[in-house]
PDB file of N, CA and C in Angstrom:
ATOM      1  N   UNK A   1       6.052  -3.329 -10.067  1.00  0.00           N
ATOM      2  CA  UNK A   1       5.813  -2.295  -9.093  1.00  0.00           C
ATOM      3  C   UNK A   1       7.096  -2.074  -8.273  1.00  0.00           C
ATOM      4  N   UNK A   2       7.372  -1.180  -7.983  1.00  0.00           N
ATOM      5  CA  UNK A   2       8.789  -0.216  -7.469  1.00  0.00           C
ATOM      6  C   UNK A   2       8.597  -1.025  -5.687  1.00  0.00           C
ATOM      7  N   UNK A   3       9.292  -1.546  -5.249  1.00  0.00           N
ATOM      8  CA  UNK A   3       9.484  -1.902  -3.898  1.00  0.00           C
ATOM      9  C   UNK A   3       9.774  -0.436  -3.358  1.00  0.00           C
ATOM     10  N   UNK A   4       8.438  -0.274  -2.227  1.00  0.00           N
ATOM     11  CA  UNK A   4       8.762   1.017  -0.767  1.00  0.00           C
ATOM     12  C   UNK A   4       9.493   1.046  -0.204  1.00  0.00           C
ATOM     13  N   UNK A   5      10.698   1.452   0.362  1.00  0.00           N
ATOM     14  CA  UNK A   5      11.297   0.994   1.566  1.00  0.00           C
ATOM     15  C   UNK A   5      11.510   2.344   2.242  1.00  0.00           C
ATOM     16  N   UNK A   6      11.620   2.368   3.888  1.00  0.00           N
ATOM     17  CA  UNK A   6      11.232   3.575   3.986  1.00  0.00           C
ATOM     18  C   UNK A   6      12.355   3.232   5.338  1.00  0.00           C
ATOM     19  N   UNK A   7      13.312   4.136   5.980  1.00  0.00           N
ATOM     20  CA  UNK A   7      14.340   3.617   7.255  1.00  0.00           C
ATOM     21  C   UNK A   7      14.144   5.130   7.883  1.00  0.00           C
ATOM     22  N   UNK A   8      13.500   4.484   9.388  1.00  0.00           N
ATOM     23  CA  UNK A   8      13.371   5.375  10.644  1.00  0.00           C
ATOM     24  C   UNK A   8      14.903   5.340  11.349  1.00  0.00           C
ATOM     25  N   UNK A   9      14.991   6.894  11.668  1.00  0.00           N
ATOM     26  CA  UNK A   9      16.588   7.075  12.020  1.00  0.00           C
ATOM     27  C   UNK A   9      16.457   8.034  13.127  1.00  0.00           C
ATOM     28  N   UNK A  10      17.292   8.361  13.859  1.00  0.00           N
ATOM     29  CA  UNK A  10      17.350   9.909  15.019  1.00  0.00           C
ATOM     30  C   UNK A  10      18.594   9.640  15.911  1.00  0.00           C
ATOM     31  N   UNK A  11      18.345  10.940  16.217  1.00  0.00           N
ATOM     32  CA  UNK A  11      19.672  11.340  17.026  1.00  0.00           C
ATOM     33  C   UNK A  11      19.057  13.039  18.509  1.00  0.00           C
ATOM     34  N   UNK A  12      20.064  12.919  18.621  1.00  0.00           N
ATOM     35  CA  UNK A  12      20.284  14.477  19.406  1.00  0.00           C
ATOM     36  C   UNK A  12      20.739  15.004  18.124  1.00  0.00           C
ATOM     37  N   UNK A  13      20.329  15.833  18.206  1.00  0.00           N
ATOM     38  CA  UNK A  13      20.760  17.235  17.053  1.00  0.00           C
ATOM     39  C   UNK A  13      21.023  18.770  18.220  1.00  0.00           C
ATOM     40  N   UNK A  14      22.426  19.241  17.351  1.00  0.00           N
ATOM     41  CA  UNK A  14      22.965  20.698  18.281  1.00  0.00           C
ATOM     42  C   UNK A  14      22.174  21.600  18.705  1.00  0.00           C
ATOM     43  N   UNK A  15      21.214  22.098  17.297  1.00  0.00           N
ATOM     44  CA  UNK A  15      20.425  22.735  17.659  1.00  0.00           C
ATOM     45  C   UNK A  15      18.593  22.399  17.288  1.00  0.00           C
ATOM     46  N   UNK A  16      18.020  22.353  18.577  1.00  0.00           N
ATOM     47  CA  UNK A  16      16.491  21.894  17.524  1.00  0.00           C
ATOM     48  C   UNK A  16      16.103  22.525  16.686  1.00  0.00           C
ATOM     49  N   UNK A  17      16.256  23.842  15.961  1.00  0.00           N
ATOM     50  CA  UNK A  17      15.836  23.839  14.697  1.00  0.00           C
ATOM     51  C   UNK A  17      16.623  23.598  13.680  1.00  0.00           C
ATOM     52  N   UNK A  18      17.809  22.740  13.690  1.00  0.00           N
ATOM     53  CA  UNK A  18      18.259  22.406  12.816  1.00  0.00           C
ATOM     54  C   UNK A  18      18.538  21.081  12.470  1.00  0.00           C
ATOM     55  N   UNK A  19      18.977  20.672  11.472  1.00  0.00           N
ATOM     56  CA  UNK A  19      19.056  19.222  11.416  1.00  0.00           C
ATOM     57  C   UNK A  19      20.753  18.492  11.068  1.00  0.00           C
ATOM     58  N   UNK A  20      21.438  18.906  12.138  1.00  0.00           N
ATOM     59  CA  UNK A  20      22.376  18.734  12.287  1.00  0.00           C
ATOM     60  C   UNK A  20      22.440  17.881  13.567  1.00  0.00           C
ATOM     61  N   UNK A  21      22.819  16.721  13.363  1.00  0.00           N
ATOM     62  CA  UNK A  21      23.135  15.336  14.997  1.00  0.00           C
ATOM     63  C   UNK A  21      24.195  16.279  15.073  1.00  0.00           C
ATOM     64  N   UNK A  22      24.225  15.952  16.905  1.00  0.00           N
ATOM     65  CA  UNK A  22      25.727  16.207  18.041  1.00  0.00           C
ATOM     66  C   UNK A  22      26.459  15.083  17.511  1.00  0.00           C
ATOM     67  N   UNK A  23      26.122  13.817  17.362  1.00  0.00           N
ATOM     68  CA  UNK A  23      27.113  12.458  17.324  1.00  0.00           C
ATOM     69  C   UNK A  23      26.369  11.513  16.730  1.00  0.00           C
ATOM     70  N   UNK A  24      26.949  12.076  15.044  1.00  0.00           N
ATOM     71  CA  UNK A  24      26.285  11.231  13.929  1.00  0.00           C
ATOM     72  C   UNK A  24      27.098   9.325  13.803  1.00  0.00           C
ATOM     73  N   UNK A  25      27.644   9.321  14.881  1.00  0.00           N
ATOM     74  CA  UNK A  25      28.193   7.935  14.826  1.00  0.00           C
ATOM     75  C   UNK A  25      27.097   6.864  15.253  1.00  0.00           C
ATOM     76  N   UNK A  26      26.713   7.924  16.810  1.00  0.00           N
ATOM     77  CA  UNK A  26      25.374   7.122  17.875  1.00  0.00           C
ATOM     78  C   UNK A  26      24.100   7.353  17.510  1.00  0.00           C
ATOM     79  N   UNK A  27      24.021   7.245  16.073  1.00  0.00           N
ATOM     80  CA  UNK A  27      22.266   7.256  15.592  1.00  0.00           C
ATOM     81  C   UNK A  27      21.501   6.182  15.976  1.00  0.00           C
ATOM     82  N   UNK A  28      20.175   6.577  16.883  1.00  0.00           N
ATOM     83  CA  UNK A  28      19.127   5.343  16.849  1.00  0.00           C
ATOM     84  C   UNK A  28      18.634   5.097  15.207  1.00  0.00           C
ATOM     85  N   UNK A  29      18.833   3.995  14.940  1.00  0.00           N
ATOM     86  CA  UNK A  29      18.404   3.145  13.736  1.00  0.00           C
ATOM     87  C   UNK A  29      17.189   2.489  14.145  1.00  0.00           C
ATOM     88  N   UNK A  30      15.804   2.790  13.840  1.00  0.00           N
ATOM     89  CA  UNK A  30      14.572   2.137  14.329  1.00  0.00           C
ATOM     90  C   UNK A  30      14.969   1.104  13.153  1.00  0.00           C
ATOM     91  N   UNK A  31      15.164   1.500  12.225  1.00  0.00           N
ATOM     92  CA  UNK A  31      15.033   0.022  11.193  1.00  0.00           C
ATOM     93  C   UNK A  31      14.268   0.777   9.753  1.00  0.00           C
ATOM     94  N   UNK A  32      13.906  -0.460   8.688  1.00  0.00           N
ATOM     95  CA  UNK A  32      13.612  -0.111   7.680  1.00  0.00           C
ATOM     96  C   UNK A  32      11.929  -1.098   7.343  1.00  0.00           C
ATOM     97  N   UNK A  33      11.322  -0.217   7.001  1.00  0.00           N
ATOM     98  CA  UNK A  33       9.472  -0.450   6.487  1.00  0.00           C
ATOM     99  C   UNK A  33       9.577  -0.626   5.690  1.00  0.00           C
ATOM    100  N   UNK A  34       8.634  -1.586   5.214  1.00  0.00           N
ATOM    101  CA  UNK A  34       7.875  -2.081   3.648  1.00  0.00           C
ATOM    102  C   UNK A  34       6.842  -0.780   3.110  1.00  0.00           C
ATOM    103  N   UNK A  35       6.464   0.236   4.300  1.00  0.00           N
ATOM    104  CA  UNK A  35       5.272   0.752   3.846  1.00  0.00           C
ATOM    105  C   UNK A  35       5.366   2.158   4.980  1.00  0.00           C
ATOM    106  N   UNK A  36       4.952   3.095   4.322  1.00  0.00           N
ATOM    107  CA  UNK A  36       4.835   4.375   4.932  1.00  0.00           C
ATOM    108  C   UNK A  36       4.424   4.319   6.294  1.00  0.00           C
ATOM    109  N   UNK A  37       2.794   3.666   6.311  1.00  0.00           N
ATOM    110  CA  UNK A  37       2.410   3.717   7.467  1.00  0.00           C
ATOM    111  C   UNK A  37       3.205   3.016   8.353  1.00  0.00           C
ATOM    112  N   UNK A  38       3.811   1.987   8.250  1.00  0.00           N
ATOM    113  CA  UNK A  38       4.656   1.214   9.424  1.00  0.00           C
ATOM    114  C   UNK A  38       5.748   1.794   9.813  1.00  0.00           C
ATOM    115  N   UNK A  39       6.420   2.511   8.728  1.00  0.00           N
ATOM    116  CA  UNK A  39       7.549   3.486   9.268  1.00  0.00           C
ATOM    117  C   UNK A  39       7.103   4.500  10.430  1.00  0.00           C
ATOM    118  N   UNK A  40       5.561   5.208   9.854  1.00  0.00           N
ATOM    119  CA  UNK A  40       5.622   6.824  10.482  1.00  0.00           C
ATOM    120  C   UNK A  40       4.599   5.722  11.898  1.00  0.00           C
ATOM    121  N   UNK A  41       4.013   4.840  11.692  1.00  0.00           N
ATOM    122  CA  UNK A  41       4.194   4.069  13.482  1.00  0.00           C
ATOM    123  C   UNK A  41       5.243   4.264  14.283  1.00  0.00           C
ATOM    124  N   UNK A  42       6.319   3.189  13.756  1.00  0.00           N
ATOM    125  CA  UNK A  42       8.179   3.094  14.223  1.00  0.00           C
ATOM    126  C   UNK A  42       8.261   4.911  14.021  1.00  0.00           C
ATOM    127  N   UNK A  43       8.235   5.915  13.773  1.00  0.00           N
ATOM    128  CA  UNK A  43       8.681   7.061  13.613  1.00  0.00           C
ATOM    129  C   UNK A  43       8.171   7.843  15.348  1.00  0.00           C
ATOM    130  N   UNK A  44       6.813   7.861  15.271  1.00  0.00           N
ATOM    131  CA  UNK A  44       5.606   8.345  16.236  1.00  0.00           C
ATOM    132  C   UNK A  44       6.172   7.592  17.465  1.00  0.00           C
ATOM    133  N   UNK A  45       6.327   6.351  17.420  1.00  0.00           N
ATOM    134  CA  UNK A  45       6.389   5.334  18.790  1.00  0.00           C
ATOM    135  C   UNK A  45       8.083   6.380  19.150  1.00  0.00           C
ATOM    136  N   UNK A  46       9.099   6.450  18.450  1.00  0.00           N
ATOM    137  CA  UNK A  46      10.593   6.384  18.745  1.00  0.00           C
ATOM    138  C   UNK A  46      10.540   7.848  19.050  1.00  0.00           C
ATOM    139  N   UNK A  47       9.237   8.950  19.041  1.00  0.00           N
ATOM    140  CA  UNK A  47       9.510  10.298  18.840  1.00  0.00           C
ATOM    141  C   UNK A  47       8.587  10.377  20.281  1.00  0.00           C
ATOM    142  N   UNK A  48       8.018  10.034  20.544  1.00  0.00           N
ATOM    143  CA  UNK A  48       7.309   9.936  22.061  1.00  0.00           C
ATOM    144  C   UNK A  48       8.218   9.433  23.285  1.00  0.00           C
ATOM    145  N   UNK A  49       9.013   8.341  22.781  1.00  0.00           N
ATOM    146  CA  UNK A  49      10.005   7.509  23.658  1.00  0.00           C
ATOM    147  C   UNK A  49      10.448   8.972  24.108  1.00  0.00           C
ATOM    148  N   UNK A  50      10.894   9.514  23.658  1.00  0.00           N
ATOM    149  CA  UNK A  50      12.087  11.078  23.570  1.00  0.00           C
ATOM    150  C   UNK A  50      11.745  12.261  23.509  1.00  0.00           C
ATOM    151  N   UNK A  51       9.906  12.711  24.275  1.00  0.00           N
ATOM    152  CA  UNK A  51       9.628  13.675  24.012  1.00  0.00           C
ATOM    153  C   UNK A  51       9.993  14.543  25.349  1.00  0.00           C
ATOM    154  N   UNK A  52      10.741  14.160  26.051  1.00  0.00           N
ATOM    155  CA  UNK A  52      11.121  14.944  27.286  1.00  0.00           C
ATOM    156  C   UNK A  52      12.409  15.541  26.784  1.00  0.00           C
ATOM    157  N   UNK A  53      13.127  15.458  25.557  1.00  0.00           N
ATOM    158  CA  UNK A  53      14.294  15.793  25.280  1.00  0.00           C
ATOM    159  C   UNK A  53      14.240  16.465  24.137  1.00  0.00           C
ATOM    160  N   UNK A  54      14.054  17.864  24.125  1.00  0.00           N
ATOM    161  CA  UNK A  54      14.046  18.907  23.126  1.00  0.00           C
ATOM    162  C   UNK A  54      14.782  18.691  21.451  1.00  0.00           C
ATOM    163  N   UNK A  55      16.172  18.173  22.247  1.00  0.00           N
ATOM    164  CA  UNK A  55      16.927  18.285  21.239  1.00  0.00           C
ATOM    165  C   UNK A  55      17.172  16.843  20.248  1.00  0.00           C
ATOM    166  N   UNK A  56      16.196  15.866  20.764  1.00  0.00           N
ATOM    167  CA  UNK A  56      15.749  14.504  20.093  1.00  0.00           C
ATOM    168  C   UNK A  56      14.940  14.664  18.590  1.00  0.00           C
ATOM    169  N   UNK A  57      15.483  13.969  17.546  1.00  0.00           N
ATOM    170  CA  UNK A  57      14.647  13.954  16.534  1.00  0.00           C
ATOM    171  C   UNK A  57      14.799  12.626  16.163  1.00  0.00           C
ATOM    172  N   UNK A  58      13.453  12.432  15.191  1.00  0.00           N
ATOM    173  CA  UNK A  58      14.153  11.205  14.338  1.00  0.00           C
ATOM    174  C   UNK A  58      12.994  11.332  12.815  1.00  0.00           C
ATOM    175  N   UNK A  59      13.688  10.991  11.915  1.00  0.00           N
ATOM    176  CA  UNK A  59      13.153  10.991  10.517  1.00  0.00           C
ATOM    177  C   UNK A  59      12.572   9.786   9.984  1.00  0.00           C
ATOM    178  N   UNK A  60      11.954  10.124   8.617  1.00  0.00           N
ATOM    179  CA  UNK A  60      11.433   8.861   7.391  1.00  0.00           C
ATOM    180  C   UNK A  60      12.007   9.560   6.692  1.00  0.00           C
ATOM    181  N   UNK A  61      13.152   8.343   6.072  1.00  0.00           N
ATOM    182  CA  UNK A  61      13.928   8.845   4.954  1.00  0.00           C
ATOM    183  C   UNK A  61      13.487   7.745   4.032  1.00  0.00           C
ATOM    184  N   UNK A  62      13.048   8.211   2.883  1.00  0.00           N
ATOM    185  CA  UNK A  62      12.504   7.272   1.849  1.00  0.00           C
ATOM    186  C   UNK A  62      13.627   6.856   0.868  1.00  0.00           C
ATOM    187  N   UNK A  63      13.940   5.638   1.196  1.00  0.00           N
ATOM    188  CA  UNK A  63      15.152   4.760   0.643  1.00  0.00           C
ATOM    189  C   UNK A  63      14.751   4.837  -0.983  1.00  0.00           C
ATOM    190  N   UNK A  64      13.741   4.368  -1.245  1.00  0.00           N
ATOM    191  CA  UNK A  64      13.250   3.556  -2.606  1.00  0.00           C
ATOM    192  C   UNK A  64      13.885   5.043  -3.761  1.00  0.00           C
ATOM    193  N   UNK A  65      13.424   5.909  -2.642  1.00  0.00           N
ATOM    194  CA  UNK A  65      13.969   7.290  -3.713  1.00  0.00           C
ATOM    195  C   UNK A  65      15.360   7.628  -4.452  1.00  0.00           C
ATOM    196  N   UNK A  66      16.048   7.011  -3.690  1.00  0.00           N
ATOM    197  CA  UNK A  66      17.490   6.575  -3.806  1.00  0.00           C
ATOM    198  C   UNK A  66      18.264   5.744  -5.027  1.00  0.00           C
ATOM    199  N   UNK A  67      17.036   4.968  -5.029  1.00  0.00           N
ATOM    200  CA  UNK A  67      17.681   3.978  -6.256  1.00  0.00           C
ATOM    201  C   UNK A  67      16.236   3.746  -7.424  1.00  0.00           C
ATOM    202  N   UNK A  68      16.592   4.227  -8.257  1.00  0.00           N
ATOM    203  CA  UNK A  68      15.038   4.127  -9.221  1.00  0.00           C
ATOM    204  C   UNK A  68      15.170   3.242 -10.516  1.00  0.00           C
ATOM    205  N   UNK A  69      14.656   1.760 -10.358  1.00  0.00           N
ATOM    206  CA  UNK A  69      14.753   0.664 -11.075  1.00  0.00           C
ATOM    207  C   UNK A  69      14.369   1.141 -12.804  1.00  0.00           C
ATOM    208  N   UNK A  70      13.770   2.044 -12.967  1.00  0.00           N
ATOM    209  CA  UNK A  70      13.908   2.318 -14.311  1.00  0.00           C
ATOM    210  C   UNK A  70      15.317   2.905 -15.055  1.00  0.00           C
ATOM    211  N   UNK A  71      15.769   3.759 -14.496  1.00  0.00           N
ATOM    212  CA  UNK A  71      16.823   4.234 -15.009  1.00  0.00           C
ATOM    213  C   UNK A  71      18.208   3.349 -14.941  1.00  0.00           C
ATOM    214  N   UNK A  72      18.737   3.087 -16.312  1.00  0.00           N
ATOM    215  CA  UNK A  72      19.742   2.407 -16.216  1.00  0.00           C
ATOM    216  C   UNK A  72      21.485   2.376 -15.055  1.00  0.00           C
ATOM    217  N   UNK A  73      21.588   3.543 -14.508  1.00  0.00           N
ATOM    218  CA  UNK A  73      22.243   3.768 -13.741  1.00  0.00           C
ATOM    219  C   UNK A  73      21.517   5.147 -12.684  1.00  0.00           C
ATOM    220  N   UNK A  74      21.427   4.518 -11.268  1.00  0.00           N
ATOM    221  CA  UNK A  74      20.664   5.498 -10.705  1.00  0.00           C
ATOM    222  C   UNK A  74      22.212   6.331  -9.675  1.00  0.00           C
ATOM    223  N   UNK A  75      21.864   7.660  -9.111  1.00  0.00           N
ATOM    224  CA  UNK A  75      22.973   8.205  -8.789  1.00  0.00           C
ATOM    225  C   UNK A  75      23.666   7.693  -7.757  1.00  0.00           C
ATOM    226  N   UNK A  76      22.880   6.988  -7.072  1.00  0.00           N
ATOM    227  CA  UNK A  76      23.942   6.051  -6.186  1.00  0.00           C
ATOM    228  C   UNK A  76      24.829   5.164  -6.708  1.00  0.00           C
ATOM    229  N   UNK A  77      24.452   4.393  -7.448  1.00  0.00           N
ATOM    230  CA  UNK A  77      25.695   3.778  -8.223  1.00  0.00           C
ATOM    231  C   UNK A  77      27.145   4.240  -8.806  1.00  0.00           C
ATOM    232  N   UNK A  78      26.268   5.748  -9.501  1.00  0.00           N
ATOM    233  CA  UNK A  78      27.034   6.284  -9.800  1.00  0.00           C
ATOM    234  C   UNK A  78      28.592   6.863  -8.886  1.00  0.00           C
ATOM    235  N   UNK A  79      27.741   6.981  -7.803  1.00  0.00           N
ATOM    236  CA  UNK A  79      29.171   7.494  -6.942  1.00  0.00           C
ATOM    237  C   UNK A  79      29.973   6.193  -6.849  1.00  0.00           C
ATOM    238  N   UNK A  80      29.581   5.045  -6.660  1.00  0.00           N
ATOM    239  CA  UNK A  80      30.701   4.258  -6.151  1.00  0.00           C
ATOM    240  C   UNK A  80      32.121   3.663  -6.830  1.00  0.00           C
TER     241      UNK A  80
END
């Protein structure tokens, strides 16, 4: 079975409808989940912390998608 891994991330972004950070250096890193639901918890909890600030976001970026144990070389590898 394919290990989940799922990493809660955010920032200020320039404009709120877009998804462009002001200062992609100073990203809050909530961290990385075993499991959907524990991420979009850590997601919900870190998006309330910051709901007085328009231009606050933060994502579930699904890691596991990234690297796919069947295929002999997945495209991340490939770049390096």
């Amino acid at each position: 079975m394919t290990q989940r891994l799922h990493l809660v991330f955010g920032g200020e972004l320039v404009d709120p409808q877009g998804t462009k950070f002001k200062d992609s250096e100073n990203l809050d890193i909530v961290g990385i989940f075993p499991t959907y639901q524990k991420a979009f918890d850590a997601w919900k909890a870190a998006a309330q912390r910051t709901v007085d600030n328009a231009h606050m976001r933060y994502f579930i970026a699904h890691l596991h998608r990234l690297r796919d144990e069947e295929q002999a070389a997945s495209s991340t590898e490939e770049l390096g």
